[in-house]
N, C-alpha and C. Protein backbone atom coordinates (compact mmCIF):
# COMPACT_ATOMS: atom_id res chain seq x y z
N UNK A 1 29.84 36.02 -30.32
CA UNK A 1 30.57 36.69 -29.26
C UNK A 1 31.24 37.93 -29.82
N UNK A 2 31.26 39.06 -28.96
CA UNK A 2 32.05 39.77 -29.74
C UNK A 2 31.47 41.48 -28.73
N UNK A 3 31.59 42.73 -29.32
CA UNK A 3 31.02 43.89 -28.96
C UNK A 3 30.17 44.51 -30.24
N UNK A 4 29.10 44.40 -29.72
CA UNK A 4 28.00 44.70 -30.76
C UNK A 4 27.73 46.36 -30.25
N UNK A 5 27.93 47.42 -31.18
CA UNK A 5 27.30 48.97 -30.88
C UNK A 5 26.14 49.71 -31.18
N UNK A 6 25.09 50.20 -30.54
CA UNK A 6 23.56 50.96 -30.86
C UNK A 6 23.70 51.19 -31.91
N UNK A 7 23.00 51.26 -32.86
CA UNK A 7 22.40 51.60 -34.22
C UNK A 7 21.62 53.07 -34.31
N UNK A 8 21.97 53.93 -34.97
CA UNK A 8 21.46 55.03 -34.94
C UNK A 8 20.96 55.66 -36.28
N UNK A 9 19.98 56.41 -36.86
CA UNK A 9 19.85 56.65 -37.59
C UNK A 9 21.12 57.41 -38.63
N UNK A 10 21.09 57.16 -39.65
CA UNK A 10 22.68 57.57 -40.49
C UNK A 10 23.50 56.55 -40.89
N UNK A 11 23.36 54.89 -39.77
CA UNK A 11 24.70 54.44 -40.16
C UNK A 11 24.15 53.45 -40.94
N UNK A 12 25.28 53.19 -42.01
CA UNK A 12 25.46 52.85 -42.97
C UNK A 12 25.12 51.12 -43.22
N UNK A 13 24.79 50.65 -44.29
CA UNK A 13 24.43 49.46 -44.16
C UNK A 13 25.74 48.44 -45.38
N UNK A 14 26.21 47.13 -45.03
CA UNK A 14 26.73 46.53 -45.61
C UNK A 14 26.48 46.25 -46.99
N UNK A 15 25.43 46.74 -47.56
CA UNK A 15 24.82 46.43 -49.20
C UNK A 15 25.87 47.54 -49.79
N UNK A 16 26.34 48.98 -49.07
CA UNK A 16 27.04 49.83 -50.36
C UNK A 16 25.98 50.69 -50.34
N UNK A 17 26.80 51.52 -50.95
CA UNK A 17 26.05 52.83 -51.64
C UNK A 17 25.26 53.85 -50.68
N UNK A 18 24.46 54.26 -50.98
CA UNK A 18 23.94 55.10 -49.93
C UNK A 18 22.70 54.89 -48.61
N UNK A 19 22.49 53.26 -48.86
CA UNK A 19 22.23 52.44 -47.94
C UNK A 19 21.82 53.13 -46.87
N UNK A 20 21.22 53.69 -45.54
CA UNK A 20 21.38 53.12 -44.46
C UNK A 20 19.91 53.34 -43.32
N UNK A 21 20.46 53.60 -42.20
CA UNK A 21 19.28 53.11 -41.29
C UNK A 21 18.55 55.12 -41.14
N UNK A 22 17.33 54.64 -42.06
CA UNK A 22 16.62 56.17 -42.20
C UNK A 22 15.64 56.29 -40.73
N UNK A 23 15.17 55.63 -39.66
CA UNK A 23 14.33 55.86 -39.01
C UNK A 23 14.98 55.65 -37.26
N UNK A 24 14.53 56.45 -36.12
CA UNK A 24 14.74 55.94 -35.32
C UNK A 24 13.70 56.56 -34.35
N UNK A 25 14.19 56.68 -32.75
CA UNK A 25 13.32 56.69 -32.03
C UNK A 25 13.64 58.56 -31.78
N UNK A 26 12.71 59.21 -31.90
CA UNK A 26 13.05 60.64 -31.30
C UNK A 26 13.15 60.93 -29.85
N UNK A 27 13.07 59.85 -29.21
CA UNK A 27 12.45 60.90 -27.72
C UNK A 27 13.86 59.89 -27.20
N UNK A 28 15.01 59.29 -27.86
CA UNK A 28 16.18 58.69 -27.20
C UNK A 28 17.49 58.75 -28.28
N UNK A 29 18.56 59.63 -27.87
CA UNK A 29 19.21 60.27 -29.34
C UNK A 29 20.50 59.56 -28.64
N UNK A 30 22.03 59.39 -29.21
CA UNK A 30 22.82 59.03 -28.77
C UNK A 30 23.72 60.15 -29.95
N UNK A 31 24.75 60.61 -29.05
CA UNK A 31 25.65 61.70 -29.34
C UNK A 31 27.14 60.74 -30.15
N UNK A 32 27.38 61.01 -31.01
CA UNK A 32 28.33 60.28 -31.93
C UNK A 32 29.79 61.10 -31.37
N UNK A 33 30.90 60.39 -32.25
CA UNK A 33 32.24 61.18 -32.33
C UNK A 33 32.20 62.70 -32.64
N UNK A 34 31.73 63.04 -33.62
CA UNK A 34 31.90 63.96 -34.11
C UNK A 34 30.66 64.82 -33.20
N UNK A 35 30.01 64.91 -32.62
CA UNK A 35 29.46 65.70 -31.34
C UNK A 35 28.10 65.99 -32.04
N UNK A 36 27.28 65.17 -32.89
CA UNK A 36 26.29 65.31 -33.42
C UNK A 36 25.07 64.20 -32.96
N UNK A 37 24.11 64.47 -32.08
CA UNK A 37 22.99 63.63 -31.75
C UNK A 37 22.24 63.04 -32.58
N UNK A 38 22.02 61.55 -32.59
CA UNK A 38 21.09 60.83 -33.66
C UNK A 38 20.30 60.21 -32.85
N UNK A 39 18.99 60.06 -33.57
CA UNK A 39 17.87 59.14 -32.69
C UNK A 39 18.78 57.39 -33.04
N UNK A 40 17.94 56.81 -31.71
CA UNK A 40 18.50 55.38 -31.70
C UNK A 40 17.47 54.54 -32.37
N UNK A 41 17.91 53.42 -33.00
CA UNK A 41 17.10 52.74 -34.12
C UNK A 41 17.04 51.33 -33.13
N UNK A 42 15.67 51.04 -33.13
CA UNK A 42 14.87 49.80 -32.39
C UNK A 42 14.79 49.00 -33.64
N UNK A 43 14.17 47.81 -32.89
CA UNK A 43 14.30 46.64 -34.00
C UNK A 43 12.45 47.18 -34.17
N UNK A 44 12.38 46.73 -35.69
CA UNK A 44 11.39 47.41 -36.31
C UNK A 44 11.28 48.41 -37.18
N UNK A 45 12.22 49.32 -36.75
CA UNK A 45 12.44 50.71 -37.14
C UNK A 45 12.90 49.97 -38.82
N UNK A 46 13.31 51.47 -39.75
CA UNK A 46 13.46 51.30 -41.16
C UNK A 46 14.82 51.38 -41.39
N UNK A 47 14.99 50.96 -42.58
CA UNK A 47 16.50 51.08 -43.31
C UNK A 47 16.05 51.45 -44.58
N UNK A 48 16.95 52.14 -45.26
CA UNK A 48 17.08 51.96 -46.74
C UNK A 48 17.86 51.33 -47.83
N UNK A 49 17.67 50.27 -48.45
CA UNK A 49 18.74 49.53 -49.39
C UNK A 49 19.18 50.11 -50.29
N UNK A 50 20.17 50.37 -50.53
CA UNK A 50 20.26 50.94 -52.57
C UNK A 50 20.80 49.88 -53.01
N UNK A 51 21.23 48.88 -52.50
CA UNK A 51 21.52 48.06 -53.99
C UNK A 51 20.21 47.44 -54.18
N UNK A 52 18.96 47.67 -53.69
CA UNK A 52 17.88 46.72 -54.34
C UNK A 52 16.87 47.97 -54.26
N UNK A 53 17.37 49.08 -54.27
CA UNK A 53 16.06 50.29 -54.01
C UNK A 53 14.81 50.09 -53.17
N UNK A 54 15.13 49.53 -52.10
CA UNK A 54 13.87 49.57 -50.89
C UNK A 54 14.08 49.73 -49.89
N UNK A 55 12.80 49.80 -49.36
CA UNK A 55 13.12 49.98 -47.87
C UNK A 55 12.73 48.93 -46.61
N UNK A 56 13.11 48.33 -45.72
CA UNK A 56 12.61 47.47 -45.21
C UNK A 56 12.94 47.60 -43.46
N UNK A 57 12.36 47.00 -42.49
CA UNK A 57 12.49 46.81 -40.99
C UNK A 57 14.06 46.00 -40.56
N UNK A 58 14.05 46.83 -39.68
CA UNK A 58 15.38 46.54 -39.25
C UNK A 58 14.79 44.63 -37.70
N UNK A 59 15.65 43.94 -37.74
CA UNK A 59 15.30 42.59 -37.41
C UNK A 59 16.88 42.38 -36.30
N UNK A 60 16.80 41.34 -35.39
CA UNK A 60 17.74 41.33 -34.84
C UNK A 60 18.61 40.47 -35.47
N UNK A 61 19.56 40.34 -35.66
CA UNK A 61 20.35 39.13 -36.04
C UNK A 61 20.35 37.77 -35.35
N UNK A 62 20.33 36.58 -36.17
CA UNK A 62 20.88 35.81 -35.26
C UNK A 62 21.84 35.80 -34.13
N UNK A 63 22.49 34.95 -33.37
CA UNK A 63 23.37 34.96 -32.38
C UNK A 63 23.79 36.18 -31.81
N UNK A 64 22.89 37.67 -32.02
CA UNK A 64 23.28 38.59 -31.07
C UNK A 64 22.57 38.61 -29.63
N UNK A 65 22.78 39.57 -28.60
CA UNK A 65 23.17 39.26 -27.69
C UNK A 65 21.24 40.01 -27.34
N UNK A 66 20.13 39.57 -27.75
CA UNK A 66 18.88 39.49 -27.41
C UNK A 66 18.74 39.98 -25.73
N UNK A 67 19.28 39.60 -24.71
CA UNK A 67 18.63 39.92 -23.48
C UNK A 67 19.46 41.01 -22.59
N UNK A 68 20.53 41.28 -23.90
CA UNK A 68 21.49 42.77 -22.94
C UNK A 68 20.53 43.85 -23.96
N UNK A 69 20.10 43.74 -24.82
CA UNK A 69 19.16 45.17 -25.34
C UNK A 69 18.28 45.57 -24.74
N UNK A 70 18.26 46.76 -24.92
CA UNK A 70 18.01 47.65 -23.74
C UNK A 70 16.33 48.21 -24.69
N UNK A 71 15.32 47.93 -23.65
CA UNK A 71 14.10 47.73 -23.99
C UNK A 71 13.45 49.17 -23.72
N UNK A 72 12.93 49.52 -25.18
CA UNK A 72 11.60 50.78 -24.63
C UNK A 72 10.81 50.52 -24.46
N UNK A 73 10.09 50.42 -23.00
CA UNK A 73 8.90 50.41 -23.11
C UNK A 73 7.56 51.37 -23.85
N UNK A 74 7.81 51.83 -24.31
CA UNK A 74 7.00 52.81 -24.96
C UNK A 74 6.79 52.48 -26.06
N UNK A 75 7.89 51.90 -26.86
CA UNK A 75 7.92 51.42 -28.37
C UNK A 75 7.67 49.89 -28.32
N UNK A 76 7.91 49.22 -27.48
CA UNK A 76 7.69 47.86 -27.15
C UNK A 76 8.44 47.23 -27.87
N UNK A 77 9.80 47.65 -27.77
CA UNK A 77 10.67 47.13 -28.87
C UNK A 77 12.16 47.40 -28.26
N UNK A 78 13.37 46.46 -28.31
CA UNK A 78 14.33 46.30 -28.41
C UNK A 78 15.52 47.31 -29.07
N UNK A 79 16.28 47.59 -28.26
CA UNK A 79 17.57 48.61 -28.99
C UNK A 79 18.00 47.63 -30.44
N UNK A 80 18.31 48.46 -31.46
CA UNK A 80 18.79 47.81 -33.05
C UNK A 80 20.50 47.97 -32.66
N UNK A 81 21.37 46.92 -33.27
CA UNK A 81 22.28 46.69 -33.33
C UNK A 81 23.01 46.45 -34.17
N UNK A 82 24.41 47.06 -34.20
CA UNK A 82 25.43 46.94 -35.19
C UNK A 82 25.57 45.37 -35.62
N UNK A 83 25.65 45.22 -36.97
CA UNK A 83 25.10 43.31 -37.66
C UNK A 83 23.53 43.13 -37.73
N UNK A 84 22.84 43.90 -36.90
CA UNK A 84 21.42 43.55 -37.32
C UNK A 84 21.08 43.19 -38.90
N UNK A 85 20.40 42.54 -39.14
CA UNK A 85 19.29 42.58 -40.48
C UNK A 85 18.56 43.74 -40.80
N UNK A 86 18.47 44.20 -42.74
CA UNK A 86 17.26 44.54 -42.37
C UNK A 86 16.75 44.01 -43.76
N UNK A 87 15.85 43.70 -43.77
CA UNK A 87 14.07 42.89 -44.44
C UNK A 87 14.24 43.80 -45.56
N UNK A 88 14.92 43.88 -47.09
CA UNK A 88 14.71 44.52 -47.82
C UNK A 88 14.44 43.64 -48.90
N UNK A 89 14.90 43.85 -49.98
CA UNK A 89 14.20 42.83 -51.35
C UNK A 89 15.33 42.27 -51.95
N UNK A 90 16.79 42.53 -50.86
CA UNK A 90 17.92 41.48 -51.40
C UNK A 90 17.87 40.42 -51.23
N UNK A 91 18.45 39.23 -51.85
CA UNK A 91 18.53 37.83 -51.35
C UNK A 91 19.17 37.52 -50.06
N UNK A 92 20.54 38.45 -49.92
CA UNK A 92 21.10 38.33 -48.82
C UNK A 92 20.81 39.29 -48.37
N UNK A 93 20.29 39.33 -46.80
CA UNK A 93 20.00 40.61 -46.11
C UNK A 93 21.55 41.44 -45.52
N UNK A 94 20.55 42.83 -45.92
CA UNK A 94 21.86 43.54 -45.71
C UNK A 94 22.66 44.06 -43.79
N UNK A 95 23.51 43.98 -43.60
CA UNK A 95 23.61 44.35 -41.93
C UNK A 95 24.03 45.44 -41.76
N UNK A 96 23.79 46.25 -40.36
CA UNK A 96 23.64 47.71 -39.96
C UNK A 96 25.35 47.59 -39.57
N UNK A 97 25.86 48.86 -40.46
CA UNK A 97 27.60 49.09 -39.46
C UNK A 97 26.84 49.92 -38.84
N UNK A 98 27.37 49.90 -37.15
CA UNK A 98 26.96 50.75 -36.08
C UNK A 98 28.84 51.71 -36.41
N UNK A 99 28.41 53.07 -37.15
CA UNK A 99 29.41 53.82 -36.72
C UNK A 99 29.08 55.27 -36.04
N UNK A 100 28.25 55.51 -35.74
CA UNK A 100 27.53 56.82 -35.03
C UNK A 100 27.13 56.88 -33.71
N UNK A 101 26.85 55.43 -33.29
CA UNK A 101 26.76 55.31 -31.93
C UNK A 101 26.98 54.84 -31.19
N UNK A 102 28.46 54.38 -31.02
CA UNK A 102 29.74 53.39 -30.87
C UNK A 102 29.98 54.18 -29.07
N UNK A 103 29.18 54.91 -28.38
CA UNK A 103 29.52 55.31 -27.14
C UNK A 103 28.46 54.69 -26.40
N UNK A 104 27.43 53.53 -27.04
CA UNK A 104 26.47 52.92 -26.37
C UNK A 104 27.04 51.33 -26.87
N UNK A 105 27.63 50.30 -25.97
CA UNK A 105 28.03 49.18 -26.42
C UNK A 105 27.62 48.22 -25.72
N UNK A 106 27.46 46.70 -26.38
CA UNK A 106 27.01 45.48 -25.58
C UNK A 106 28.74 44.45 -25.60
N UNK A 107 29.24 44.17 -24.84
CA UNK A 107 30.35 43.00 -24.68
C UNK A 107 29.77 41.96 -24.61
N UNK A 108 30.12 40.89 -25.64
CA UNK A 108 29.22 39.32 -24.49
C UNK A 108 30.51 38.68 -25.06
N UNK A 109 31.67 39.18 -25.49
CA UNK A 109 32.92 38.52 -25.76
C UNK A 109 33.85 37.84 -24.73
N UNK A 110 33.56 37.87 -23.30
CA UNK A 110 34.49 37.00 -22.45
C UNK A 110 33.68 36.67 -21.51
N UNK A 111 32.90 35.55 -21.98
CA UNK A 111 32.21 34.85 -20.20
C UNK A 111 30.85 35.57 -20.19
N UNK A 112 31.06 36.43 -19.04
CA UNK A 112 29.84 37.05 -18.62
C UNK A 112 29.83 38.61 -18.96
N UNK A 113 28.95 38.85 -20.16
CA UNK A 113 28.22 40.04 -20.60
C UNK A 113 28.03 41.08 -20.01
N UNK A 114 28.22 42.04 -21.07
CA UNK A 114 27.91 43.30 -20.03
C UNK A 114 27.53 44.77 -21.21
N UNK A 115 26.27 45.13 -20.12
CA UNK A 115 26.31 46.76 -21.17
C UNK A 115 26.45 47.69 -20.59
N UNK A 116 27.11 48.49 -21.27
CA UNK A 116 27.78 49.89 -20.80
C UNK A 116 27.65 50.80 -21.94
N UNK A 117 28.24 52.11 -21.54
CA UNK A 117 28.08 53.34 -22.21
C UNK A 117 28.80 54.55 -21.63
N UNK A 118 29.29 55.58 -21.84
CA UNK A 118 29.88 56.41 -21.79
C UNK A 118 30.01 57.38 -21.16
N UNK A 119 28.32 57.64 -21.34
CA UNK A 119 27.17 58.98 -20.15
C UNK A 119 27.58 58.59 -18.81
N UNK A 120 27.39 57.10 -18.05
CA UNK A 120 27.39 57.17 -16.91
C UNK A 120 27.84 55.37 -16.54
N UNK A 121 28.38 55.03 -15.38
CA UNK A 121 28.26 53.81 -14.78
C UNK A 121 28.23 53.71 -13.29
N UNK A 122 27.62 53.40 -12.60
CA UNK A 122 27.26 53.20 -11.06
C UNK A 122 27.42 51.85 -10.73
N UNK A 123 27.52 51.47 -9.70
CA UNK A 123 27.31 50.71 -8.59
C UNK A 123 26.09 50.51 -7.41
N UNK A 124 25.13 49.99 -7.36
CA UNK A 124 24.37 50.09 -6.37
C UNK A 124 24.55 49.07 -5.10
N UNK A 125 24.66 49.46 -3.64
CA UNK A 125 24.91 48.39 -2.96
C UNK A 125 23.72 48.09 -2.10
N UNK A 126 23.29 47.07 -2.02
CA UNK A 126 22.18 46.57 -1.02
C UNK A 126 22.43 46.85 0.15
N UNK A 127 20.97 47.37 0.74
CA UNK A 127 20.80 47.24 2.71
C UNK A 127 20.16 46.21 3.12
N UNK A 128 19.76 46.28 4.83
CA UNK A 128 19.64 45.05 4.82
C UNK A 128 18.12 44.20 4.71
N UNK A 129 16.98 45.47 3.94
CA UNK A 129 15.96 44.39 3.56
C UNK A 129 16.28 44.57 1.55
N UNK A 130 15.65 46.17 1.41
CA UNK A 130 16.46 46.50 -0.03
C UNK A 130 16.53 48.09 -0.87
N UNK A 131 16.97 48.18 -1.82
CA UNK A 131 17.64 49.38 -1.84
C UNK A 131 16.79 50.14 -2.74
N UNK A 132 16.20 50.98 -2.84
CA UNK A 132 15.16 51.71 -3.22
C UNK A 132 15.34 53.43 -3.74
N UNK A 133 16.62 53.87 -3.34
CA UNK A 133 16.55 55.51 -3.77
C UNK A 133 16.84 55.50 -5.22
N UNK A 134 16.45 57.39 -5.52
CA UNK A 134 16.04 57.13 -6.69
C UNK A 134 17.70 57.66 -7.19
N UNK A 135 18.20 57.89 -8.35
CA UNK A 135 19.70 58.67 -8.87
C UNK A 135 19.53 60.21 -9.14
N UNK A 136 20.05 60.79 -8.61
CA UNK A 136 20.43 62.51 -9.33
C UNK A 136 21.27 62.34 -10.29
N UNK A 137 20.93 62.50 -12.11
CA UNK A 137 21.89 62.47 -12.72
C UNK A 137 22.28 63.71 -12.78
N UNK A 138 23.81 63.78 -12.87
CA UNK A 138 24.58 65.48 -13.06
C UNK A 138 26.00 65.63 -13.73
N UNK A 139 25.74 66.65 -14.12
CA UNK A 139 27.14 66.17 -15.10
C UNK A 139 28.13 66.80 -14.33
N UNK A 140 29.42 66.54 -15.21
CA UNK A 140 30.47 66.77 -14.49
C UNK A 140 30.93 67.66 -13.25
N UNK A 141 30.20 69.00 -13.59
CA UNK A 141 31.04 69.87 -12.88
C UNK A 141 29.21 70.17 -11.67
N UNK A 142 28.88 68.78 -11.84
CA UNK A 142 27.67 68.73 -10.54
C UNK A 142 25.98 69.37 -11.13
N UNK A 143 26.43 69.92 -12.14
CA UNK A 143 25.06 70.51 -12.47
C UNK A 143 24.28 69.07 -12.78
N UNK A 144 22.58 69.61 -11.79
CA UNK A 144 21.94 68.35 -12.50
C UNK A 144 21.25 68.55 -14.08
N UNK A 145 21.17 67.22 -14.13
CA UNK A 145 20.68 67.40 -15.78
C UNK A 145 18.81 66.57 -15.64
N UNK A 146 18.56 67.76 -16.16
CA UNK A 146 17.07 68.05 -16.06
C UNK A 146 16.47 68.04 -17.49
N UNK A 147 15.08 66.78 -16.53
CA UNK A 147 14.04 66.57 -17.98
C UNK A 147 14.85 66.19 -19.65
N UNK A 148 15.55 65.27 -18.77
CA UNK A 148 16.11 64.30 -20.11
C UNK A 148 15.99 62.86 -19.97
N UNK A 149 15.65 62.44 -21.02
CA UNK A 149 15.13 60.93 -21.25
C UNK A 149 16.44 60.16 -20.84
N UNK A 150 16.29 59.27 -19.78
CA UNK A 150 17.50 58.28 -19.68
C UNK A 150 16.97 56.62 -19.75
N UNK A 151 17.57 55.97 -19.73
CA UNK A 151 17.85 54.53 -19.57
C UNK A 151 18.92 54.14 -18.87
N UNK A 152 17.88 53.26 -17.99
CA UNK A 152 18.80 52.19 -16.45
C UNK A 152 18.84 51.19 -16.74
N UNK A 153 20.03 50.50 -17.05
CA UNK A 153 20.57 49.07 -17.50
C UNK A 153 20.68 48.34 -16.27
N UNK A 154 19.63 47.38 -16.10
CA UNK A 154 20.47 46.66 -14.66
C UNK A 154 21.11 45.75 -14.67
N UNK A 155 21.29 45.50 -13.60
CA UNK A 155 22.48 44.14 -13.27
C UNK A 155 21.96 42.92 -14.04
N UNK A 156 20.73 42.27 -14.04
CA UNK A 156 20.36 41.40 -15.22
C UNK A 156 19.69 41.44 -16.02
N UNK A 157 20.38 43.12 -16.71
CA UNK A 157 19.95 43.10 -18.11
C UNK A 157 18.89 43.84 -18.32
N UNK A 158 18.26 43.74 -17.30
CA UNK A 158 16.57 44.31 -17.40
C UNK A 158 16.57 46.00 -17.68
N UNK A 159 16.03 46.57 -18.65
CA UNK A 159 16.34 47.89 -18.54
C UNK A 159 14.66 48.70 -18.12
N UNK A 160 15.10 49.86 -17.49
CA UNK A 160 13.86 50.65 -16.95
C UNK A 160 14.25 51.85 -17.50
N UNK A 161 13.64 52.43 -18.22
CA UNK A 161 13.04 53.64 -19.25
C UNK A 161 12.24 55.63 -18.31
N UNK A 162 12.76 56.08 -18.42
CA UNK A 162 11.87 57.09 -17.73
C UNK A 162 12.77 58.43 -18.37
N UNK A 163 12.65 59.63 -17.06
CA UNK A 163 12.68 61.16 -17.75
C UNK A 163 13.09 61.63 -16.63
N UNK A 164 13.73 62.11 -16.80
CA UNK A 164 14.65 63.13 -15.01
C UNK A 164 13.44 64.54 -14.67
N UNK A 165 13.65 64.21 -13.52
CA UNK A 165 12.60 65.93 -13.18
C UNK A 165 13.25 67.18 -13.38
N UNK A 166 12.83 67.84 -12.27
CA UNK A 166 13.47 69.42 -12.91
C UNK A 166 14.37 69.31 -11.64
N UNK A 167 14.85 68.67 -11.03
CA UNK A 167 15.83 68.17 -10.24
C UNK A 167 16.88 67.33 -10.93
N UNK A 168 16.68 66.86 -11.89
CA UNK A 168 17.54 65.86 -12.02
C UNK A 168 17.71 64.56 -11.98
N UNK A 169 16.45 64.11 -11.09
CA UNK A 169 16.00 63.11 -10.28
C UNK A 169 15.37 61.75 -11.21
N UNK A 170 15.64 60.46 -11.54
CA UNK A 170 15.21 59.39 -12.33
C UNK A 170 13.77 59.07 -10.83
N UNK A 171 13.41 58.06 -11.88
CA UNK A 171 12.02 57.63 -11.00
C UNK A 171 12.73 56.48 -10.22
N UNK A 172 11.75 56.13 -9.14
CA UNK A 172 12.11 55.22 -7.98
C UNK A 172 12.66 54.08 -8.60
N UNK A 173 13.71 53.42 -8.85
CA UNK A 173 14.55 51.86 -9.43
C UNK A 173 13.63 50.90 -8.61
N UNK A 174 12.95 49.61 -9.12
CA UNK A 174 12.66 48.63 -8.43
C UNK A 174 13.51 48.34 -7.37
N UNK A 175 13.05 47.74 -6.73
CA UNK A 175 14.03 47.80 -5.54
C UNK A 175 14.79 46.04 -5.23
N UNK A 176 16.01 45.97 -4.99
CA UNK A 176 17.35 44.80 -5.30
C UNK A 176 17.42 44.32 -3.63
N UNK A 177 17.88 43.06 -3.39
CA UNK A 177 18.68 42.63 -2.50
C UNK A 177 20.11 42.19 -2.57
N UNK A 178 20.57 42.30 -3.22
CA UNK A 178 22.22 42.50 -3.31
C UNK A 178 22.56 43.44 -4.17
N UNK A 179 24.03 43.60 -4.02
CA UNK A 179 24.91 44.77 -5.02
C UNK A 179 24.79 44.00 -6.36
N UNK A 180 24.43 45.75 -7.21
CA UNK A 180 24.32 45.43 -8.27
C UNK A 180 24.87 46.38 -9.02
N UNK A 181 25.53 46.44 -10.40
CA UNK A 181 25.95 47.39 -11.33
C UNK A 181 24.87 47.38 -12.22
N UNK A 182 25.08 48.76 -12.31
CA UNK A 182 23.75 49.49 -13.25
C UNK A 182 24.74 50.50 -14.44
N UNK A 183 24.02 50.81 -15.25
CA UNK A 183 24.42 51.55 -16.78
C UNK A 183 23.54 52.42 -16.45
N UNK A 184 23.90 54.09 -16.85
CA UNK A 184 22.65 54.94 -17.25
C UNK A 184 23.09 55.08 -18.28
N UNK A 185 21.94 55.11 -19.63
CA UNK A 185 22.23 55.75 -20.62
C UNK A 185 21.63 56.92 -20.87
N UNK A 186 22.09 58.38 -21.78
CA UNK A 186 21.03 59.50 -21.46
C UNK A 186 20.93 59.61 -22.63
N UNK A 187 19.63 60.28 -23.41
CA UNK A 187 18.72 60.78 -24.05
C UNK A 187 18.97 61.94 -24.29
N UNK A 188 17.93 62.67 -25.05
CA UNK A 188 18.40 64.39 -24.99
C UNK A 188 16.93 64.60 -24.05
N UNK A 189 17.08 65.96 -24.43
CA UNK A 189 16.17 66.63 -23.73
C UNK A 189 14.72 66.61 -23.78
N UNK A 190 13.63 66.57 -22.69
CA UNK A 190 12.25 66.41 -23.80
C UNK A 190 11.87 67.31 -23.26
């Protein structure tokens, strides 16, 4: 139980030294504190050890929270997470500190779970067969944000993967019969 944070290429691994997670996904970046974009690291993706000089696949941890990660379909693989494993040639495997991409987070610490993030959070409410439009993402001051890779977290968990048009516009959401809360997470630009 606890708040587990995205894994991004850069952050650092529990072995020491100059350790950490060298590989991630390019076409889905997550913007850190310090205002610098890193690709996001899937399970699979690489790490580097220095206390055993190798390199090995990043693995999920036990008891983390498996069905709030947020799935690429493209990579066919699972968001990597802060405590993950990764498969190097230590006895004890070493785990990912998530400190770079701490604005993409999973809660499963009180009851009922939840993922969120920073970019965006909505509400969708059901009609009365079901709810089908698509989102204009836009940033603050209304401009839409165009031809950037996002991710739709849904209400159970299930995530749907796509690319905004030159509108702004995400692709059609499966379509729900009750209210549901949704996560967008955004990407950079492709």
């Amino acid at each position: 139980m606890g708040i587990y944070y995205s894994a991004v290429e850069g952050d650092p691994l529990d072995s020491g030294g100059n350790g950490c997670v060298i590989e991630g996904a390019s076409n889905f970046t997550i913007e850190g504190e310090d205002g610098r974009s890193r690709n996001q690291a899937f399970i699979g993706h690489k790490a580097y050890c220095d206390a055993c000089k190798s390199v090995g696949p990043i693995v999920a941890a036990p008891g983390s929270p498996d069905m709030l990660r947020m799935h690429d379909s493209e990579l066919g693989q699972r968001e990597a997470l802060g405590g993950d494993l990764v498969l190097c040639k230590c006895e004890r495997r070493p785990r990912i500190i998530a400190v770079h991409g701490r604005s993409c987070r999973i809660d499963d610490g009180g009851g009922e779970a939840t993922a969120s993030a920073t970019n965006a959070t909505t509400t969708r409410a059901a009609r009365a067969s079901s709810f089908d439009d698509r989102y204009v993402l836009r940033t603050v001051d209304g401009t839409p944000i165009c031809n950037t890779r996002y991710a739709i977290q849904r209400g159970d968990g299930a995530p749907e993967i796509g690319q905004t048009d030159d509108q702004g516009r995400t692709h059609l959401p499966a379509a729900i019969d009750s209210e549901e809360d949704v996560h967008v997470y955004l990407g950079g630009a492709a």
